[in-house]
Protein backbone atom coordinates (compact mmCIF):
# COMPACT_ATOMS: atom_id res chain seq x y z
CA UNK A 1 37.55 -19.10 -4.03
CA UNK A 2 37.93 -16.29 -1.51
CA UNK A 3 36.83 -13.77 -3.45
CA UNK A 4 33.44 -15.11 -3.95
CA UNK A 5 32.89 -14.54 -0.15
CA UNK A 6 32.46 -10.67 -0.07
CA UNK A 7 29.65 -11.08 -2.60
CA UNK A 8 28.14 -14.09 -0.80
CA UNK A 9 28.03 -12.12 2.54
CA UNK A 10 26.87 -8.95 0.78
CA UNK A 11 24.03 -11.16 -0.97
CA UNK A 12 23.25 -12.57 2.29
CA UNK A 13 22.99 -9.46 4.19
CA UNK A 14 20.77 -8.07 1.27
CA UNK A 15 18.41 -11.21 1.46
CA UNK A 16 17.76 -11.04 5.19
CA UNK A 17 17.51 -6.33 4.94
CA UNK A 18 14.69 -7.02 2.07
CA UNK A 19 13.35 -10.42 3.70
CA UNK A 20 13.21 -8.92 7.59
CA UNK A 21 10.19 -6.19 7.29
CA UNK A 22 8.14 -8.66 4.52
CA UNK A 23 8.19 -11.35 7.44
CA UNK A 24 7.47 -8.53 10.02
CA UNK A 25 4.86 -7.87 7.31
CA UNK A 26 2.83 -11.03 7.53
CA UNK A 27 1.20 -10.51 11.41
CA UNK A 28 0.54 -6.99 11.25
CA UNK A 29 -1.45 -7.80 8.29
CA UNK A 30 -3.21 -10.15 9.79
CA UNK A 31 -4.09 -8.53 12.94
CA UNK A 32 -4.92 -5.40 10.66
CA UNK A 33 -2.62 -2.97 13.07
CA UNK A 34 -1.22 -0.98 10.04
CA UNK A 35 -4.25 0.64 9.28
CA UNK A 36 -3.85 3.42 12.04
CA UNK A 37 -0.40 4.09 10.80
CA UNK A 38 -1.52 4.38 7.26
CA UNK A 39 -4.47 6.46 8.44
CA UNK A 40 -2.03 9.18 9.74
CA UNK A 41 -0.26 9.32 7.11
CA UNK A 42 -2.90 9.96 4.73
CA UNK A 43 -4.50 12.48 7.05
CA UNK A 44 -1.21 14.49 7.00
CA UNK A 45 -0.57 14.31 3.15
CA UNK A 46 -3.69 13.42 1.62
CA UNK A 47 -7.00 15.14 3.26
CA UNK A 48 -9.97 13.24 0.87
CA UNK A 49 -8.44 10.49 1.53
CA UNK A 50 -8.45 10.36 5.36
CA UNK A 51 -12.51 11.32 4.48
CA UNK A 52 -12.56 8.40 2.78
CA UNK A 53 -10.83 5.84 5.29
CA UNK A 54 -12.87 7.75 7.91
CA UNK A 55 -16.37 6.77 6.23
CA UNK A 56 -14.89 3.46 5.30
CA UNK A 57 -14.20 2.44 8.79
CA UNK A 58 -17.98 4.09 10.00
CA UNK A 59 -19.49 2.34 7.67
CA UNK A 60 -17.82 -0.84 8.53
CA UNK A 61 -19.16 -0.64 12.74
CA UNK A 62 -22.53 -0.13 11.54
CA UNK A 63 -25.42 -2.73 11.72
CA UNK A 64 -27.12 -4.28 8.71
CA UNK A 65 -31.47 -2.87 9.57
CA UNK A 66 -33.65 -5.38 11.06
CA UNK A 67 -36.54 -6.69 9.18
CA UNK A 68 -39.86 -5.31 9.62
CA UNK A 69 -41.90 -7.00 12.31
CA UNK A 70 -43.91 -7.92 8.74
CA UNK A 71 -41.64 -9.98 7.70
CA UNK A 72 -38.72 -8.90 4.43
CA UNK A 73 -39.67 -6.47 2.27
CA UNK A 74 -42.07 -6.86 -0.43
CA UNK A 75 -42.81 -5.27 -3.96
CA UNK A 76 -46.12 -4.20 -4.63
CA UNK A 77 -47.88 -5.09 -7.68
């Protein structure tokens, strides 16, 4: 019976290493915080795609256009 308790230890040490940063995981997620992180790193290794997240995020601020004073856009006949 004692020697199961190395591998039981080791196994629990392993579950909480791999289960630590996936909890950690869950809020940034939700708050949407790793984006800046990921951002650098793409802008240091990977220029189109910092472009990308770049016109991504611009287009994301911007405002959906107003109607006309008219009223919503028609189709002529």
């Amino acid at each position: 019976m004692d020697a199961w308790v190395p591998y039981l230890v080791l196994c629990g040490g392993l579950a909480v290493v791999l289960g630590a940063p996936t909890r950690l995981a869950l809020p940034v997620r939700r708050r949407g915080g790793a984006g800046g992180a990921l951002a650098a790193y793409e802008e240091a290794f990977r220029a189109t795609g910092h472009a990308a997240y770049q016109e991504i995020r611009a287009e994301a601020g911007r405002r959906t256009p107003a109607d006309s004073p008219d009223g919503p856009f028609r189709r002529a006949r």
